[in-house]
N, C-alpha and C. Protein backbone atom coordinates (compact mmCIF):
# COMPACT_ATOMS: atom_id res chain seq x y z
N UNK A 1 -14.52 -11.71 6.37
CA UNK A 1 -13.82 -12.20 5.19
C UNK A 1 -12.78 -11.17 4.75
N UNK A 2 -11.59 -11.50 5.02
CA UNK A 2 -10.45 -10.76 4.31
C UNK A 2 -10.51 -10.72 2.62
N UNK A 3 -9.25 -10.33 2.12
CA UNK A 3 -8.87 -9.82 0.89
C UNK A 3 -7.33 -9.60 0.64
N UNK A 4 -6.86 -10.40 -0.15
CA UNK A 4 -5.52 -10.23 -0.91
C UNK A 4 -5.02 -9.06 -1.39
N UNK A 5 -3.80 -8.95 -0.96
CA UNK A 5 -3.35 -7.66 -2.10
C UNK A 5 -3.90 -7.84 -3.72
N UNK A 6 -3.40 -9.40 -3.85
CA UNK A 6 -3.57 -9.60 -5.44
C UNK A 6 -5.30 -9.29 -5.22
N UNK A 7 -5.89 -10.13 -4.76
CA UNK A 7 -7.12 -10.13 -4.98
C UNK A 7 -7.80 -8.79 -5.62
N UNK A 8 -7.29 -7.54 -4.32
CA UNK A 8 -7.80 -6.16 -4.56
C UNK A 8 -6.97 -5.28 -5.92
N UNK A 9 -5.87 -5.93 -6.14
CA UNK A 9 -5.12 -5.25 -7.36
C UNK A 9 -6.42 -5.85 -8.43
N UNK A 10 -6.55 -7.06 -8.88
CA UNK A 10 -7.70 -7.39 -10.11
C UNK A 10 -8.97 -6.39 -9.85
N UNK A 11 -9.14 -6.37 -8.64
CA UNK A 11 -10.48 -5.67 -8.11
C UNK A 11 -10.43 -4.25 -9.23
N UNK A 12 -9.22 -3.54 -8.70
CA UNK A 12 -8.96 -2.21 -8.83
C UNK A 12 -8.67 -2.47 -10.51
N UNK A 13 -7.98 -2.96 -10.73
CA UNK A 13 -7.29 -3.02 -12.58
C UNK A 13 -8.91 -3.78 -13.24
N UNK A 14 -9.45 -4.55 -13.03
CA UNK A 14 -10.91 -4.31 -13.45
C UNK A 14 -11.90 -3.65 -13.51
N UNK A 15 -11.26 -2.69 -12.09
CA UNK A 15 -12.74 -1.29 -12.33
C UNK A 15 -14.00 -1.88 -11.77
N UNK A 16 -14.02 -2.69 -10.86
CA UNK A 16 -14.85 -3.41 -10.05
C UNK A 16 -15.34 -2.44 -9.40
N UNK A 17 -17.18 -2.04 -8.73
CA UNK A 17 -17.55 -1.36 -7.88
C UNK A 17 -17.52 -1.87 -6.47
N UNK A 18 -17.04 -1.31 -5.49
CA UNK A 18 -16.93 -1.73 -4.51
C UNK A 18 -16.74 -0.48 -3.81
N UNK A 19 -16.86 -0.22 -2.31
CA UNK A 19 -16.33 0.75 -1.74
C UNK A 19 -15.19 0.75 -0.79
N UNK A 20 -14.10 1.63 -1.20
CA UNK A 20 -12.47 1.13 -0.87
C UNK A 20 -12.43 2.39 -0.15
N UNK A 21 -11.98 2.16 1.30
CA UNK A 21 -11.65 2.75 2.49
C UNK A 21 -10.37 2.77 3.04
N UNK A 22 -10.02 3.59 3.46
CA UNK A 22 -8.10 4.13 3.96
C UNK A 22 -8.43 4.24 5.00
N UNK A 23 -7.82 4.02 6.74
CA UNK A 23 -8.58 4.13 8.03
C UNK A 23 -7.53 4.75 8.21
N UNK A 24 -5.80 4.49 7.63
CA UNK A 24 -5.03 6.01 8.34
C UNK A 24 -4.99 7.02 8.56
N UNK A 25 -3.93 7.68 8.94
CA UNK A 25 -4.42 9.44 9.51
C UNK A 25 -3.71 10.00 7.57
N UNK A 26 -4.02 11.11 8.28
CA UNK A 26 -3.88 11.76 6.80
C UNK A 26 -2.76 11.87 6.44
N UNK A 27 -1.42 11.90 7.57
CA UNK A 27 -0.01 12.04 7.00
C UNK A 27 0.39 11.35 6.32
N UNK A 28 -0.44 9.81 6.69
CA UNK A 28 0.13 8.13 6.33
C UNK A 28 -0.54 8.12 4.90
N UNK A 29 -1.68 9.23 4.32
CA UNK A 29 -2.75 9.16 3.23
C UNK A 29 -1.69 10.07 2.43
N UNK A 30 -1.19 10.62 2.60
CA UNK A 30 -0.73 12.32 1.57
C UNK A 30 0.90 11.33 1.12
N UNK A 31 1.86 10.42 2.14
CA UNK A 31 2.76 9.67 1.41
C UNK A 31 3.18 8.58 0.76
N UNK A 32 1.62 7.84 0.64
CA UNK A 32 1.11 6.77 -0.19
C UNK A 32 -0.13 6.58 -0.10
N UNK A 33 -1.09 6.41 -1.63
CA UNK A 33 -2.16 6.21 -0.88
C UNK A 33 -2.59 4.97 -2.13
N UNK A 34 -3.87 4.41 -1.94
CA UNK A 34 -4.39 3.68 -3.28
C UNK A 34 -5.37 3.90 -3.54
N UNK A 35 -5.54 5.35 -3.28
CA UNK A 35 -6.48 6.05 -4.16
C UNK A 35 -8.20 5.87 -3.13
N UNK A 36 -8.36 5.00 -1.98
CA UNK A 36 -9.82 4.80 -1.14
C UNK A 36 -9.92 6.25 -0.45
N UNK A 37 -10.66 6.20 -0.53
CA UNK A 37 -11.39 6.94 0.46
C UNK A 37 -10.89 7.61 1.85
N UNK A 38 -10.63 8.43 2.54
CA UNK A 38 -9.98 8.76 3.72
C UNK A 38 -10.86 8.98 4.62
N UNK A 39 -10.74 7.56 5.80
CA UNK A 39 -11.54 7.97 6.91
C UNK A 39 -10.84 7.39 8.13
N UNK A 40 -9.64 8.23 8.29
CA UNK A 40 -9.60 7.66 9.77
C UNK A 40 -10.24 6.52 11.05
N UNK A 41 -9.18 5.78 11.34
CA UNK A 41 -9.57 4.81 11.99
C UNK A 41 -10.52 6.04 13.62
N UNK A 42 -10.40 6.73 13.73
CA UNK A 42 -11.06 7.66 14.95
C UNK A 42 -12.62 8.28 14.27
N UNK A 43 -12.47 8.12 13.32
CA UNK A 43 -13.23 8.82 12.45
C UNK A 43 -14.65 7.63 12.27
N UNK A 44 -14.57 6.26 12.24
CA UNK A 44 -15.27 5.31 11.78
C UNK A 44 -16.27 5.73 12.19
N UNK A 45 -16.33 5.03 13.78
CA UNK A 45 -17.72 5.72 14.41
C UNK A 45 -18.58 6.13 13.87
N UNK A 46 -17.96 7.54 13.87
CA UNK A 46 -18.84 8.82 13.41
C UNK A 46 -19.19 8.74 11.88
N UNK A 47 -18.51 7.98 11.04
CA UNK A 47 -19.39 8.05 9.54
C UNK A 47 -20.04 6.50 9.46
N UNK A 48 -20.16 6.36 10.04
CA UNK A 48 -21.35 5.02 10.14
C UNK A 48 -22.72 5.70 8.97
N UNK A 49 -22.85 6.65 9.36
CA UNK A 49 -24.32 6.77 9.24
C UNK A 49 -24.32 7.25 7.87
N UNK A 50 -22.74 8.03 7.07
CA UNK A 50 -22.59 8.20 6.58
C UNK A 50 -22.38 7.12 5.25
N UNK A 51 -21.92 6.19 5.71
CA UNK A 51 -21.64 4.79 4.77
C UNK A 51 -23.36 4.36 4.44
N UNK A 52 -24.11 4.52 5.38
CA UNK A 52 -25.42 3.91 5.98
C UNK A 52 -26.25 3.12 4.11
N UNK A 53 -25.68 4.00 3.39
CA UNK A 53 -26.37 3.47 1.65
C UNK A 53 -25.68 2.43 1.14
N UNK A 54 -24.29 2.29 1.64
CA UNK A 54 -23.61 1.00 1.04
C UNK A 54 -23.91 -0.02 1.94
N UNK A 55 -24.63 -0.23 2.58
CA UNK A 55 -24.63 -1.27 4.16
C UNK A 55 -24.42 -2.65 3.11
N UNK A 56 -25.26 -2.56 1.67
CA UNK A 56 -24.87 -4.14 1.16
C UNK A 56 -24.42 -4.37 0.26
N UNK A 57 -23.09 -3.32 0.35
CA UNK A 57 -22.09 -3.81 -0.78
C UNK A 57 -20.87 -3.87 -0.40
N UNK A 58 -20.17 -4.54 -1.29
CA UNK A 58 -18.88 -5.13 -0.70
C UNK A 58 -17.87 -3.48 -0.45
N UNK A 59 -17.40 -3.74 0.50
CA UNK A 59 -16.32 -2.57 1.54
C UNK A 59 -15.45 -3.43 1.33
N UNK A 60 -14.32 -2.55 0.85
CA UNK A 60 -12.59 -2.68 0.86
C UNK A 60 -12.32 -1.68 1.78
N UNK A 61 -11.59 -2.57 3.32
CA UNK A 61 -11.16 -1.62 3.98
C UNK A 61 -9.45 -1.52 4.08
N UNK A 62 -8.69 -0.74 4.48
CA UNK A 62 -7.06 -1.22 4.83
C UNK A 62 -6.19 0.19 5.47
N UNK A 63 -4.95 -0.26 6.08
CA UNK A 63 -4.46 0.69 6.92
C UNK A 63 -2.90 0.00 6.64
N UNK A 64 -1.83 0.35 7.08
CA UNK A 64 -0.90 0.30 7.11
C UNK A 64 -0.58 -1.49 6.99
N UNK A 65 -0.95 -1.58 8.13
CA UNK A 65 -0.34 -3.07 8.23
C UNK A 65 -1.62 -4.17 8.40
N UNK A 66 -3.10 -3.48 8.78
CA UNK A 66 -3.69 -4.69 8.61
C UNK A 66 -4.41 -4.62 9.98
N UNK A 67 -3.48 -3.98 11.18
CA UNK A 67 -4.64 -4.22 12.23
C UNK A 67 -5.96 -2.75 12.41
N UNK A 68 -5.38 -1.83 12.12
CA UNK A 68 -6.59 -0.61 12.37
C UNK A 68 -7.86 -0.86 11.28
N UNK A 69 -7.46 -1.30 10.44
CA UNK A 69 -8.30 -1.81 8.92
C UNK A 69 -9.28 -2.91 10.08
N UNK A 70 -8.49 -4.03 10.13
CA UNK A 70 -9.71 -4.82 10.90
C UNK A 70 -10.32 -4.24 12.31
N UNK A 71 -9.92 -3.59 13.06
CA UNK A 71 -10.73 -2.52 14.17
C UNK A 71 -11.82 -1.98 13.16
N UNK A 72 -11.93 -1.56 12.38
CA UNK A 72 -12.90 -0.48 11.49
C UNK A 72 -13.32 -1.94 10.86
N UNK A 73 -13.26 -2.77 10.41
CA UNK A 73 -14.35 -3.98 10.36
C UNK A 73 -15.47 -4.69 11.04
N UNK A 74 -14.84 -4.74 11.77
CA UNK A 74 -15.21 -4.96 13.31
C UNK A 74 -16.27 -3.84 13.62
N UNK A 75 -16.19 -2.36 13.83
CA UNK A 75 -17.02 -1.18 13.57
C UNK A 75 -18.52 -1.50 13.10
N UNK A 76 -17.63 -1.67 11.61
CA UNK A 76 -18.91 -1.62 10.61
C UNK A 76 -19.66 -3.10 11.04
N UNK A 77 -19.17 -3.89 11.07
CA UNK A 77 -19.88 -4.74 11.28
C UNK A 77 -21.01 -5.00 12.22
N UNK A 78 -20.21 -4.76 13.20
CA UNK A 78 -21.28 -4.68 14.56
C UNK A 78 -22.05 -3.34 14.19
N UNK A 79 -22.30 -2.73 13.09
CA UNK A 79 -23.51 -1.61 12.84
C UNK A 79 -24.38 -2.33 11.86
N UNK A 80 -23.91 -3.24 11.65
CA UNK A 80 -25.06 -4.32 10.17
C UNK A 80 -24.26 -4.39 8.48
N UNK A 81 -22.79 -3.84 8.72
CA UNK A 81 -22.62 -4.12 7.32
C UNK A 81 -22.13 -5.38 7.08
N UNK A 82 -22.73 -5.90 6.37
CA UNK A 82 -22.26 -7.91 6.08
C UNK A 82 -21.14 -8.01 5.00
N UNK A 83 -20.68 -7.29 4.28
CA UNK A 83 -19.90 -8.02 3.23
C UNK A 83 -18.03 -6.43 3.18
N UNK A 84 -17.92 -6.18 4.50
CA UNK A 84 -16.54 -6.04 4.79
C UNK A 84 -15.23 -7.03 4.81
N UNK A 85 -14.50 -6.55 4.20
CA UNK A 85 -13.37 -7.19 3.45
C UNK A 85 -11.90 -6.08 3.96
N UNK A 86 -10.96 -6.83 4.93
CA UNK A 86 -9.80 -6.27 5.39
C UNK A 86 -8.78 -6.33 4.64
N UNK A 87 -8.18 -6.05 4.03
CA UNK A 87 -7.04 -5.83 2.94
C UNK A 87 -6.01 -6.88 4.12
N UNK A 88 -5.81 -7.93 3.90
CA UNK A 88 -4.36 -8.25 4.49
C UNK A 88 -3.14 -7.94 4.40
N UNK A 89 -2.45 -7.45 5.31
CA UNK A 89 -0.79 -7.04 5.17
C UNK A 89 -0.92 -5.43 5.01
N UNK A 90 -2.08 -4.88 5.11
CA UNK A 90 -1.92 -3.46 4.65
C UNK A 90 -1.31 -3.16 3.46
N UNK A 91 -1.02 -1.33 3.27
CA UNK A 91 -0.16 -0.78 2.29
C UNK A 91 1.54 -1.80 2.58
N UNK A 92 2.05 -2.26 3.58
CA UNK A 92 2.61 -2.71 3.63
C UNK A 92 3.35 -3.99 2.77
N UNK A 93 2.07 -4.87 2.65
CA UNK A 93 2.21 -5.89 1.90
C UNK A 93 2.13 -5.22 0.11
N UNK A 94 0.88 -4.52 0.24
CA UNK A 94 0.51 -4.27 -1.15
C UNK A 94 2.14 -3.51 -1.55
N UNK A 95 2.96 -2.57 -1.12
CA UNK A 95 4.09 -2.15 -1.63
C UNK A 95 5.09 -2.95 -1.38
N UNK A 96 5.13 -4.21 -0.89
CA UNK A 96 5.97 -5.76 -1.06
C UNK A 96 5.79 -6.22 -1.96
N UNK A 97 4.29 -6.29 -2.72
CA UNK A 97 4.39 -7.51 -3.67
C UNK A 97 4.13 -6.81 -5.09
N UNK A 98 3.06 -5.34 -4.63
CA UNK A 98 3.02 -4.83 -6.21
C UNK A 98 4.10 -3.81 -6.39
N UNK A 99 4.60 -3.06 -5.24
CA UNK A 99 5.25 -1.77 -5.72
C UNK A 99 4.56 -1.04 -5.09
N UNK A 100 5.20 0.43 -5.75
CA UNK A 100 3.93 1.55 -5.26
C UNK A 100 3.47 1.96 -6.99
């Protein structure tokens, strides 16, 4: 199940708990970010075990444009997390429709 820019802007401007994930590298994190979490799309893998307490809560994941975000869905998923959510359009879209 994906996720809207708008969708995740109410998410975020409500203060909704959820856990919001960045899968770019850090250069792409340090010249825009929306504030998730930084874990490299190379990186997933390996913090699996680390996520391992949120397995059943809703994950906001996203990357530039939308495809490394769903690779790292895909990840988590096939490890047992059920309620991952891919940001569509990436930072891309989100700085199309909201700005930065």
């Amino acid at each position: 199940m994906d996720i809207t820019v708008q969708e995740l802007k109410q998410k975020l401007d409500n203060k909704e708990e959820f856990v919001f994930i960045d899968v770019r590298e850090a250069y792409e994190y340090e010249e825009f970010n929306l504030g998730a979490k930084l874990i490299p799309l190379g990186s997933v893998p390996t913090s699996v075990d680390d996520l391992e307490d949120h397995k059943e809560e809703e994950i906001v994941i996203h990357c530039r444009s939308g495809a490394r975000s769903a690779a790292a869905q895909s990840i988590l998923q096939q490890a047992g997390f059920k309620n991952v959510r891919n940001l569509i359009g990436g930072v891309l879209a989100w700085q199309a429709e909201i700005g930065s």
